[in-house]
Each structure stands twice: as structure tokens, then as C-alpha cells.
C-alpha atoms as a PDB file:
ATOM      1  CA  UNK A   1      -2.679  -7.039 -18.358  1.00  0.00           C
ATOM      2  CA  UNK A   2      -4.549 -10.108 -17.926  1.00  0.00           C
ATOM      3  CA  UNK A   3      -7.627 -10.979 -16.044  1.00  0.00           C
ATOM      4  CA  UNK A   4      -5.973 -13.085 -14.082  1.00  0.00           C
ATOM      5  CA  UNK A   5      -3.384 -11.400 -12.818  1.00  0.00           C
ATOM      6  CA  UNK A   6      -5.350  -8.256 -12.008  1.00  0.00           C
ATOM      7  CA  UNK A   7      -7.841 -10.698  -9.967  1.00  0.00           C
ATOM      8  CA  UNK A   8      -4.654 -12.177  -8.396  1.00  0.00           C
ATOM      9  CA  UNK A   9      -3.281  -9.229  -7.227  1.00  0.00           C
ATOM     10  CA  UNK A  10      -6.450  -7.216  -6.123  1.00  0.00           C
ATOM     11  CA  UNK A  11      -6.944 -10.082  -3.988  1.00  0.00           C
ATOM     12  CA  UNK A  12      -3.211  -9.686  -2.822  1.00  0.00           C
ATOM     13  CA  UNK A  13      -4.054  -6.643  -1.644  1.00  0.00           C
ATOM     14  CA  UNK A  14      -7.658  -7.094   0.063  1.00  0.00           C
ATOM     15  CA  UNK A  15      -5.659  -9.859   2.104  1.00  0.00           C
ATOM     16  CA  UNK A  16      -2.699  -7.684   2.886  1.00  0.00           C
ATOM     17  CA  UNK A  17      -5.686  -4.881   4.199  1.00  0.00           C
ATOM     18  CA  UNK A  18      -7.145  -8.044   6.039  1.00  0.00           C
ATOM     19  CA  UNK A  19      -3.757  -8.755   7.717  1.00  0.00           C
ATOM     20  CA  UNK A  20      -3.078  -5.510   8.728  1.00  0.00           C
ATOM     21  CA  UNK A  21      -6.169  -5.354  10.517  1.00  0.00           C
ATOM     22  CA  UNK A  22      -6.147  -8.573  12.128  1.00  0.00           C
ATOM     23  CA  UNK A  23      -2.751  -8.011  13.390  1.00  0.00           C
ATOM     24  CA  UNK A  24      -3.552  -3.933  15.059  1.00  0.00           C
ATOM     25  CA  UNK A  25      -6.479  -6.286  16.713  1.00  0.00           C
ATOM     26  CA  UNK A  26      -3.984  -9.057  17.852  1.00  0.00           C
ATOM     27  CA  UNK A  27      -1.422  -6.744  19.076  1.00  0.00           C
ATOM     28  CA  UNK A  28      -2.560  -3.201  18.847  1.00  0.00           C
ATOM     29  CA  UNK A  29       0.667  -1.640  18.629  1.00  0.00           C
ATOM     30  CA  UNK A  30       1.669   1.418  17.851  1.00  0.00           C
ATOM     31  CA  UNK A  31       3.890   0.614  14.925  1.00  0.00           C
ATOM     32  CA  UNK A  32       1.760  -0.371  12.548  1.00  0.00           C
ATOM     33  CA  UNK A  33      -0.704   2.772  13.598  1.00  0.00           C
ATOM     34  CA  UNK A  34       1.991   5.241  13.417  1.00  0.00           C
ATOM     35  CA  UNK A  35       0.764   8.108  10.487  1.00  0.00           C
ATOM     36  CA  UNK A  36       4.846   8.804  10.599  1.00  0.00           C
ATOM     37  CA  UNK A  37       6.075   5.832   9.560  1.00  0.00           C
ATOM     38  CA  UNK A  38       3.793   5.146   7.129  1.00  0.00           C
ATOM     39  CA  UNK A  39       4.214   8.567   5.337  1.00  0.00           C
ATOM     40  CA  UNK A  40       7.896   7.982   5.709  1.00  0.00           C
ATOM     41  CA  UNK A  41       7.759   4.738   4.278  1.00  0.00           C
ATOM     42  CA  UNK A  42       5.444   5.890   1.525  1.00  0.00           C
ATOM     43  CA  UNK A  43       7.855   8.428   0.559  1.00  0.00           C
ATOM     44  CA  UNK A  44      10.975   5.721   0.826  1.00  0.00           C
ATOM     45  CA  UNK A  45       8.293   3.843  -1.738  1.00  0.00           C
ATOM     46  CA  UNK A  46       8.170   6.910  -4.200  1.00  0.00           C
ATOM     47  CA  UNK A  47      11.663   7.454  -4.039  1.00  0.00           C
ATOM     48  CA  UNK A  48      12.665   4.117  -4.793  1.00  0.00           C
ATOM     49  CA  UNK A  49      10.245   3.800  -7.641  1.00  0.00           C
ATOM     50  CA  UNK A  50      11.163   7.034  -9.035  1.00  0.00           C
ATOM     51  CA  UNK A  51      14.668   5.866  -9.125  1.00  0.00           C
ATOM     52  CA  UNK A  52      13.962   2.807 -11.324  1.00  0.00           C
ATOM     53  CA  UNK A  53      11.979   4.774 -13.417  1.00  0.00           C
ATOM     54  CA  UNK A  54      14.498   7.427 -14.415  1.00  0.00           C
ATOM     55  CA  UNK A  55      17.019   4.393 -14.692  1.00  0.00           C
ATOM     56  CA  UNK A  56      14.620   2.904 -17.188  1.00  0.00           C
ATOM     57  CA  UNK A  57      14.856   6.305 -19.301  1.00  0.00           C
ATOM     58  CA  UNK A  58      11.911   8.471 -17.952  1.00  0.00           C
ATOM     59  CA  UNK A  59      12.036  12.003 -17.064  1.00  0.00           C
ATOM     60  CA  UNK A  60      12.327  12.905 -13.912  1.00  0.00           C
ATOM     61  CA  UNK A  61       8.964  15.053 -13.198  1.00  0.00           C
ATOM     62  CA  UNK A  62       7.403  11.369 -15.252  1.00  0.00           C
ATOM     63  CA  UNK A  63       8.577   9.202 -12.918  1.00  0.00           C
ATOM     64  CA  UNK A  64       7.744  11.086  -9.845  1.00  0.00           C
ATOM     65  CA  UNK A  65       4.280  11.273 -10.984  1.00  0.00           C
ATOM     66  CA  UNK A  66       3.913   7.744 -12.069  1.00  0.00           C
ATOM     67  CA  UNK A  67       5.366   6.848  -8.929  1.00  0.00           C
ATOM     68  CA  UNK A  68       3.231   8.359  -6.804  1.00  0.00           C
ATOM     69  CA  UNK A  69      -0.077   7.196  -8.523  1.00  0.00           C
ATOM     70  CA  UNK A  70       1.393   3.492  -8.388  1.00  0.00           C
ATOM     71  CA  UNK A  71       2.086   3.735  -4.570  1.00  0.00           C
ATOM     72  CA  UNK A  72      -0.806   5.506  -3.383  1.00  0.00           C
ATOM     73  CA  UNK A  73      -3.509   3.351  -5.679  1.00  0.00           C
ATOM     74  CA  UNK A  74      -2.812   1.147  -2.578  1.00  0.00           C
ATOM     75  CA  UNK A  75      -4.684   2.983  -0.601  1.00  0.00           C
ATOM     76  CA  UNK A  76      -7.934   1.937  -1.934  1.00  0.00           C
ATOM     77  CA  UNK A  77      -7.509  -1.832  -1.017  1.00  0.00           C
ATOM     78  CA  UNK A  78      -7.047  -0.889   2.428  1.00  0.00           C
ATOM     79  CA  UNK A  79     -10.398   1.232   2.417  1.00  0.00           C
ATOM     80  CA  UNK A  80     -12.425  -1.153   1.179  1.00  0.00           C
ATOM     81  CA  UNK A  81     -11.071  -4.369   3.726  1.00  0.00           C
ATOM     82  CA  UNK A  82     -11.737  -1.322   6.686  1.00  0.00           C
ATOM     83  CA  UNK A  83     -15.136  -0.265   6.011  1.00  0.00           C
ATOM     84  CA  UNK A  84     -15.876  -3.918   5.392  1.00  0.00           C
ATOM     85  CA  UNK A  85     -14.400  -5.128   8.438  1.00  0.00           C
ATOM     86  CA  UNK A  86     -15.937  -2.658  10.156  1.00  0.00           C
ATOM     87  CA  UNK A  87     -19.125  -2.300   8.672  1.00  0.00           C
ATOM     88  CA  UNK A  88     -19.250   0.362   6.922  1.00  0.00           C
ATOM     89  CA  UNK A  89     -17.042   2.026   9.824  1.00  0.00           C
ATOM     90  CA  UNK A  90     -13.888   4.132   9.191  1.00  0.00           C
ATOM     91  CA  UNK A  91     -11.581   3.308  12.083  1.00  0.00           C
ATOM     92  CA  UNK A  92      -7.960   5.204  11.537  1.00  0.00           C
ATOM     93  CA  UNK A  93      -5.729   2.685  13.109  1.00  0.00           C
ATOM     94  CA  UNK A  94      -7.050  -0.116  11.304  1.00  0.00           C
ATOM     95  CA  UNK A  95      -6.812   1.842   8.294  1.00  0.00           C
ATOM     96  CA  UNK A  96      -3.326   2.819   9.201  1.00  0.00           C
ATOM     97  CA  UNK A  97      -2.402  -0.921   9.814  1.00  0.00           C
ATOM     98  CA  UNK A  98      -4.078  -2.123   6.559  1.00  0.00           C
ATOM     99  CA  UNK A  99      -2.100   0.938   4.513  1.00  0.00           C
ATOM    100  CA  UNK A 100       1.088  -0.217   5.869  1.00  0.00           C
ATOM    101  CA  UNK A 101       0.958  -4.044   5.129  1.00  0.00           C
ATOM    102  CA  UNK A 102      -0.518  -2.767   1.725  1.00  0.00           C
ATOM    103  CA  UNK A 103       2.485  -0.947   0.970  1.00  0.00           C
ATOM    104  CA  UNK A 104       4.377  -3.908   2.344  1.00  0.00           C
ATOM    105  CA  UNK A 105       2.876  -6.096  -0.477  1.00  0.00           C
ATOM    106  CA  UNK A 106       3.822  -2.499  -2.552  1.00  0.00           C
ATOM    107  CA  UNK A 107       7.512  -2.944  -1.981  1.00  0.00           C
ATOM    108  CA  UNK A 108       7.228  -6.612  -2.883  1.00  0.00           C
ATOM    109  CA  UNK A 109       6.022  -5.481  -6.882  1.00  0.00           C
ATOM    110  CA  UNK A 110       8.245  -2.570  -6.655  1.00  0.00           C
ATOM    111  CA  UNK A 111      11.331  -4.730  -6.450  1.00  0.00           C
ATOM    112  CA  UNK A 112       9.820  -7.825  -8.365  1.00  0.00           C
ATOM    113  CA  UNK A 113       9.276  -5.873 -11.637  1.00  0.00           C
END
């Protein structure tokens, strides 16, 4: 990959954190706090993932694990937009809200590639 494009899309997902967070302070709902629905949508992120990768020739036990270090590398970029917003805080429903709309931006180069 290019330098470019991994500067572009780190700072996709450092505004996607930043998002999250701003909305849980706008609103602070409960459904982008909820641990349930983002494990469930993490695992509806694996499972999708997995599934192109098998259809692109992988095995099965490959594509799994590939797909779960691709979806939860997106964790990170929501750490570092909490403890920066907060700083040097940990607050777990900002986190929660930064991990969702990071896996939002997830599903978006899931199905784009």
C-alpha cells in the first residue's frame, strides 16, 4: 500500500472514533453504548468477511483468522481518539460509541473491496 492511502484511511478512522464520541455526548444513548450490539455486529463483520474470503479461494480456518485481525485492528483507532478526548481517560461508553462508528467505517471497506 501507499502512503497515502494508509494516511487517508487512519485518518478515516480517528474521525469515525471522533464521531462516535461526539455523538454518545450529543445524545447519550444507549445504542451506540450497547457492548451487545457491538459484539453482535462485530461478529456480523467477521462473518461477512469470512464469506468473501472463502469465495475468493481461502480456507476456511484462513479466512476466519484474517477476518478477525482485519475487523478488530479497528479497535485501536477508537482507543487512541478516547484517551485523547479524554485526556488520557478511558471512558467505556465513549469507547463503545467510537468502536461502533469505527466498525461502521469497517463495513464501508468490507463491501468496497
Amino acid at each position: 500500500m501507499s502512503t497515502p492511502i494508509i494516511i487517508m484511511a487512519s485518518t478515516t478512522m480517528l474521525l469515525a472514533g471522533y464521531i462516535g464520541i461526539v455523538v454518545f455526548r450529543i445524545k447519550n444513548n444507549n445504542l451506540t453504548t450497547s457492548k451487545y450490539i457491538n459484539l453482535v455486529f462485530s461478529f456480523a463483520l467477521i462473518a461477512y468477511k469470512s464469506y468473501l474470503q472463502t469465495g475468493k479461494g481461502f480456507e476456511l480456518l484462513s479466512a476466519i483468522g484474517q477476518s478477525i485481525g482485519f475487523v478488530y485492528i479497528f479497535i485501536i483507532p477508537a482507543l487512541i481518539v478516547v484517551f485523547l478526548m479524554n485526556k488520557f481517560k478511558f471512558n467505556m461508553d465513549e469507547f463503545m460509541s467510537a468502536w461502533l462508528f469505527t466498525q461502521i467505517c469497517c463495513l464501508f471497506v468490507i463491501s468496497s473491496h
